[in-house]
Protein backbone atom coordinates (compact mmCIF):
# COMPACT_ATOMS: atom_id res chain seq x y z
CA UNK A 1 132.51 75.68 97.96
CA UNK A 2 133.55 78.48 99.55
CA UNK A 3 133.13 81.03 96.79
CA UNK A 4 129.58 79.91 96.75
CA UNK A 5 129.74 80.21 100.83
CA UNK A 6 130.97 84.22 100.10
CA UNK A 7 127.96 84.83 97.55
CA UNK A 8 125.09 83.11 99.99
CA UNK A 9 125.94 85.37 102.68
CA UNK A 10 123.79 88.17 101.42
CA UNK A 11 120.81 85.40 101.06
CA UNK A 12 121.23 84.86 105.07
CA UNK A 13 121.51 88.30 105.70
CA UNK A 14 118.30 88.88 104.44
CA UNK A 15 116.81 85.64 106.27
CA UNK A 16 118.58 86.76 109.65
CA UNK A 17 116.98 90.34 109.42
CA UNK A 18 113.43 89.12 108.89
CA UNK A 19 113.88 86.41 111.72
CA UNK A 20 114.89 89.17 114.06
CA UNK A 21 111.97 91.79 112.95
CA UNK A 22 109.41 89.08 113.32
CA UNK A 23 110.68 87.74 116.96
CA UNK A 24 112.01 90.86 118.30
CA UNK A 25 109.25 93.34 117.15
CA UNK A 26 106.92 92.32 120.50
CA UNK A 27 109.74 92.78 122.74
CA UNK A 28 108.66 96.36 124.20
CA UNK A 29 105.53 96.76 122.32
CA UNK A 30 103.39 93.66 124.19
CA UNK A 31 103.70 95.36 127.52
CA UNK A 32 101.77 98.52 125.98
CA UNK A 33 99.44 96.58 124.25
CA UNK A 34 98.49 94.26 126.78
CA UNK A 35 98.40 96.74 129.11
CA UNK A 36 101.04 95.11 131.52
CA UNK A 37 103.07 98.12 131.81
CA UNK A 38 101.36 99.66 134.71
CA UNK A 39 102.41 96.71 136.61
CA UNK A 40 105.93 96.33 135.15
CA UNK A 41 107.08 99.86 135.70
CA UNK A 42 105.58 99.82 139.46
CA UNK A 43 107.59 96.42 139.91
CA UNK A 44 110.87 96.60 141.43
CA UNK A 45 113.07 96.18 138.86
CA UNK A 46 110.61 97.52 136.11
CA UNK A 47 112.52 101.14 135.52
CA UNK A 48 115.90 99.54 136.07
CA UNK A 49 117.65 96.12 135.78
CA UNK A 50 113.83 95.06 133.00
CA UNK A 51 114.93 97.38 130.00
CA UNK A 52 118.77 96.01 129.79
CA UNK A 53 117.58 92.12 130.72
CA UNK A 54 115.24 92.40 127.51
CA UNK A 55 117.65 94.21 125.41
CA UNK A 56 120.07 91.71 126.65
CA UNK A 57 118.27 88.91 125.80
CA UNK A 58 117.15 90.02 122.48
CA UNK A 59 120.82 90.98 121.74
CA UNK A 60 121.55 87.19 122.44
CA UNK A 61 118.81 86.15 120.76
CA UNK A 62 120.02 88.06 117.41
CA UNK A 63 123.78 87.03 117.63
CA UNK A 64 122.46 83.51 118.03
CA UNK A 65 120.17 83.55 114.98
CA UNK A 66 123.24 84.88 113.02
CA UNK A 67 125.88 82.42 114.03
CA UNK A 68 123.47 79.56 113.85
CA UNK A 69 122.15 80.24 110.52
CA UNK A 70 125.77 81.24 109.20
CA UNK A 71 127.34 78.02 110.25
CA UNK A 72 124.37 75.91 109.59
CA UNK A 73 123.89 77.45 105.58
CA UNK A 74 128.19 77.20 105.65
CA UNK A 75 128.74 74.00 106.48
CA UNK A 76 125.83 72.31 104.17
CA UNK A 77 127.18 74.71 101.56
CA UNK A 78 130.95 73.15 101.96
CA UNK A 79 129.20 69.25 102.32
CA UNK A 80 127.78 69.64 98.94
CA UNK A 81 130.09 71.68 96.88
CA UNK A 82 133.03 70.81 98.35
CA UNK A 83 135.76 72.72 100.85
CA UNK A 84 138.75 72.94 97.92
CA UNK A 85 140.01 76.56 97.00
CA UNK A 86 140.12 78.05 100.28
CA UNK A 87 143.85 79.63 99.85
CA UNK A 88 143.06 80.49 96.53
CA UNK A 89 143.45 84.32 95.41
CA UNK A 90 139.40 86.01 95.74
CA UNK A 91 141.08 88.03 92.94
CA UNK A 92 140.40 84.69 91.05
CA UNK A 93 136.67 85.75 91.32
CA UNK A 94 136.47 88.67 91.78
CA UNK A 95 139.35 90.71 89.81
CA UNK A 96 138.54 94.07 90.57
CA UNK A 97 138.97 93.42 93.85
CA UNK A 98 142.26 94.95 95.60
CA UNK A 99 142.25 93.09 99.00
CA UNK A 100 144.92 90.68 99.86
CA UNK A 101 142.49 87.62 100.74
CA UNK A 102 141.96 84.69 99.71
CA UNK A 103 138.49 83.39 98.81
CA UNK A 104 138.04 81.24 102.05
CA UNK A 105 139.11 84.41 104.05
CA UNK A 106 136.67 86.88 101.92
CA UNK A 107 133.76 84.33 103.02
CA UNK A 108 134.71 84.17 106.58
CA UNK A 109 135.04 88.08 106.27
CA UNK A 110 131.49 88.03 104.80
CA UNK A 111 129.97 85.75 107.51
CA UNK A 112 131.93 88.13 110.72
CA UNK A 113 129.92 91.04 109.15
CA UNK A 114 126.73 89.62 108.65
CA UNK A 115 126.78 88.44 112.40
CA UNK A 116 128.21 91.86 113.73
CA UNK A 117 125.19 92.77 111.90
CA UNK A 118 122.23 90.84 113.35
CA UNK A 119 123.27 92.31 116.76
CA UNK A 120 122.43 95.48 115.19
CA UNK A 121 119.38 94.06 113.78
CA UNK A 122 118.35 93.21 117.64
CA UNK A 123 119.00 96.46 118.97
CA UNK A 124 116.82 98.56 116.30
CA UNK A 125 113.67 95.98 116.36
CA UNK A 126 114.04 96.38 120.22
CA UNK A 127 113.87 100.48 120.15
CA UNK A 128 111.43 100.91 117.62
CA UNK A 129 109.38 98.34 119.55
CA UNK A 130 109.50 100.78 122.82
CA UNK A 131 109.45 104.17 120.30
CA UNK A 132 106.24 103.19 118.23
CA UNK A 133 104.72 100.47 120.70
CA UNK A 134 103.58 98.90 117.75
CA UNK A 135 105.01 95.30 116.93
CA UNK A 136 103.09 95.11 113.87
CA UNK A 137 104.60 98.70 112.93
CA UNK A 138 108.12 97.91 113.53
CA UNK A 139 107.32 94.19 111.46
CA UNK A 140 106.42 96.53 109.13
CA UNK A 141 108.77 99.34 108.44
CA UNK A 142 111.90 96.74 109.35
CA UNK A 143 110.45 94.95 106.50
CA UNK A 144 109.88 98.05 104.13
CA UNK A 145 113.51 99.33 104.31
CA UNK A 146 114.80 95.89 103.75
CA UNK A 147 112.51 95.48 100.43
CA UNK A 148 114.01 99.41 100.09
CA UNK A 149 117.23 98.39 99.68
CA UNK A 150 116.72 95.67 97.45
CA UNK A 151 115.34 97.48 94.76
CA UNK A 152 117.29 100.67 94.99
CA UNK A 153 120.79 101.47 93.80
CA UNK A 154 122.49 105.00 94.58
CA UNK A 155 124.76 105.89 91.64
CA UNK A 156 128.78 106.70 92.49
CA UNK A 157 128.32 109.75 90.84
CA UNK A 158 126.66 110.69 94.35
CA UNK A 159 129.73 110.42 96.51
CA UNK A 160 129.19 110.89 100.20
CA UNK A 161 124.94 109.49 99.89
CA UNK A 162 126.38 106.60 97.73
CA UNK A 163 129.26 105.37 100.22
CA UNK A 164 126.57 105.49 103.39
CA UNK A 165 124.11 103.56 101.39
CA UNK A 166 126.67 101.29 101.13
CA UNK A 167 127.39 101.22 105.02
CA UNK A 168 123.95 99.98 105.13
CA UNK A 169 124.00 96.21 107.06
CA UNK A 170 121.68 94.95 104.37
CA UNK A 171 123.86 96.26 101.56
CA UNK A 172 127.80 95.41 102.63
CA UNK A 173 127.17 92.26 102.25
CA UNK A 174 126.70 91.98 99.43
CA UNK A 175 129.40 90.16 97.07
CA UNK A 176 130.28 93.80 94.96
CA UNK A 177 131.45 95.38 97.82
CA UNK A 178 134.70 93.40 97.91
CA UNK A 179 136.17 95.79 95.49
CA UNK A 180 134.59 99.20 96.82
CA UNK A 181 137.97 100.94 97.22
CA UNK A 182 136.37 104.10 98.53
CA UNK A 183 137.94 104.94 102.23
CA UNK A 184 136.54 106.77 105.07
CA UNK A 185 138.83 109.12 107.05
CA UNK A 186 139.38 108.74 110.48
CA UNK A 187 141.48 111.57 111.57
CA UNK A 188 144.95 110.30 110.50
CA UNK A 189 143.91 106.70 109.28
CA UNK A 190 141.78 105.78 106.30
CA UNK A 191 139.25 102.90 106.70
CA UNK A 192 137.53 100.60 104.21
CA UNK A 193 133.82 99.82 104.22
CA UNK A 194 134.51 96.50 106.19
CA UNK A 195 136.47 98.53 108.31
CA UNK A 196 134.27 101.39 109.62
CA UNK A 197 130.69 99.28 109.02
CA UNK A 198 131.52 97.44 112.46
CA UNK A 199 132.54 100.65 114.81
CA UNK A 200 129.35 102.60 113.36
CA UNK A 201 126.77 99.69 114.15
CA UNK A 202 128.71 99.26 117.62
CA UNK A 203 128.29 102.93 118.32
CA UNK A 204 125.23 103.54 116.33
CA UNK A 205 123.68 100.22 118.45
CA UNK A 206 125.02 102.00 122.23
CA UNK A 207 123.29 104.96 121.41
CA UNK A 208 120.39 103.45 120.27
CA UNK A 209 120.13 101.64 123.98
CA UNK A 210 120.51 104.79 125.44
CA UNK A 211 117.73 106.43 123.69
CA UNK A 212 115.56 103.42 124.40
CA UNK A 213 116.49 103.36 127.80
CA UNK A 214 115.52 107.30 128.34
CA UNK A 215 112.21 106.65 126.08
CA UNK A 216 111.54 103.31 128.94
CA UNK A 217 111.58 105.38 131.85
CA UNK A 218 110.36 108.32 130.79
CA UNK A 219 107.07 106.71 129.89
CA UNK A 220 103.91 108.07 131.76
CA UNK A 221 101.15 105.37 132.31
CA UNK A 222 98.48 107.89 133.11
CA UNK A 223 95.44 108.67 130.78
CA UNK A 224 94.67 104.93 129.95
């Protein structure tokens, strides 16, 4: 059971990204193409406390859809197969792997990403909503670079490229990358993929706000 819990998580990965670029796409993008945003930015709050109550709700809204699709896919997973072999070795499995885990540990490991991950999710659907006001843009190119990294593979044999493919939130998940040994230096320490992935969505995600934030109030509603 919770081998097969491990191996599924890439499945909701994919299912918690698409959720998020469907729902999230219109969060920005309806006010331009409605034409509300003459009204919201004149509004009292529109320039200030409006950009980080959306971004915090969609933010909630993304962590939400990842915990509640992790536990929900989790615990039907264990009901049917069974919740045996958690303290067992994920070396069992996986024998290339040089992680000292067990297999119930590699699958919670799994799940924390993925869910670390959909917050990320929420935060780029959110900018490129604002960037392109678009929804049915950002539906679209969220869904393009997901289909992207499905079908491609970057050799090894292309170090640096190859390890931040694999950084990629729709690509650490999956099952393989339990025995990428490959480190990334942090001035004295050396990190894993698991390691680094969260503190580069966290940072990558802050800036992101930023940038939205600037592109939000820097928006002229003149020429219409």
């Amino acid at each position: 059971g919770w081998e097969r819990v491990k191996t599924e998580v890439q499945k909701e990965n994919f299912m918690i990204f698409l959720a998020i670029a469907i729902c999230l796409a219109n969060v920005f993008s309806e006010e331009h193409i409605r034409k509300t945003d003459q009204v919201i930015l004149c509004s009292k709050y529109g320039k200030r406390s409006l950009f980080y109550s959306k971004v915090a709700a969609g933010v909630t809204f993304g962590l939400g859809s990842g915990v509640v699709l992790i536990l929900a896919a989790s615990i039907t997973t264990l009901c049917v197969y069974g919740m045996e072999g958690y303290d067992r070795a994920v070396q069992i499995y996986l024998p290339m792997c040089s992680w000292n885990l067990t297999i119930g540990q590699a699958a919670l490991l799994m799940g924390l990403v993925c869910v670390i991950a959909s917050i990320f999710y929420s935060i780029i659907a959110m900018f490129l909503s604002e960037a392109i006001k678009n929804g049915v843009a950002v539906m679209g190119i969220m869904t393009g670079s997901l289909i992207f990294t499905m079908l491609v593979e970057v050799p090894y044999r292309y170090r640096v490229l190859s390890q931040i493919y694999g950084l990629l939130p729709t690509v650490l998940t999956r099952v393989w990358q339990l025995w990428d040994d490959r480190l990334v230096k942090v001035g004295s320490v050396y990190l894993t993929n698991f390691q680094i992935a969260p503190i580069i969505y966290i940072v990558l995600g802050g800036l992101l706000i930023v940038w939205g934030n600037r592109i939000y109030k820097n928006y002229q509603v003149s020429g219409r």
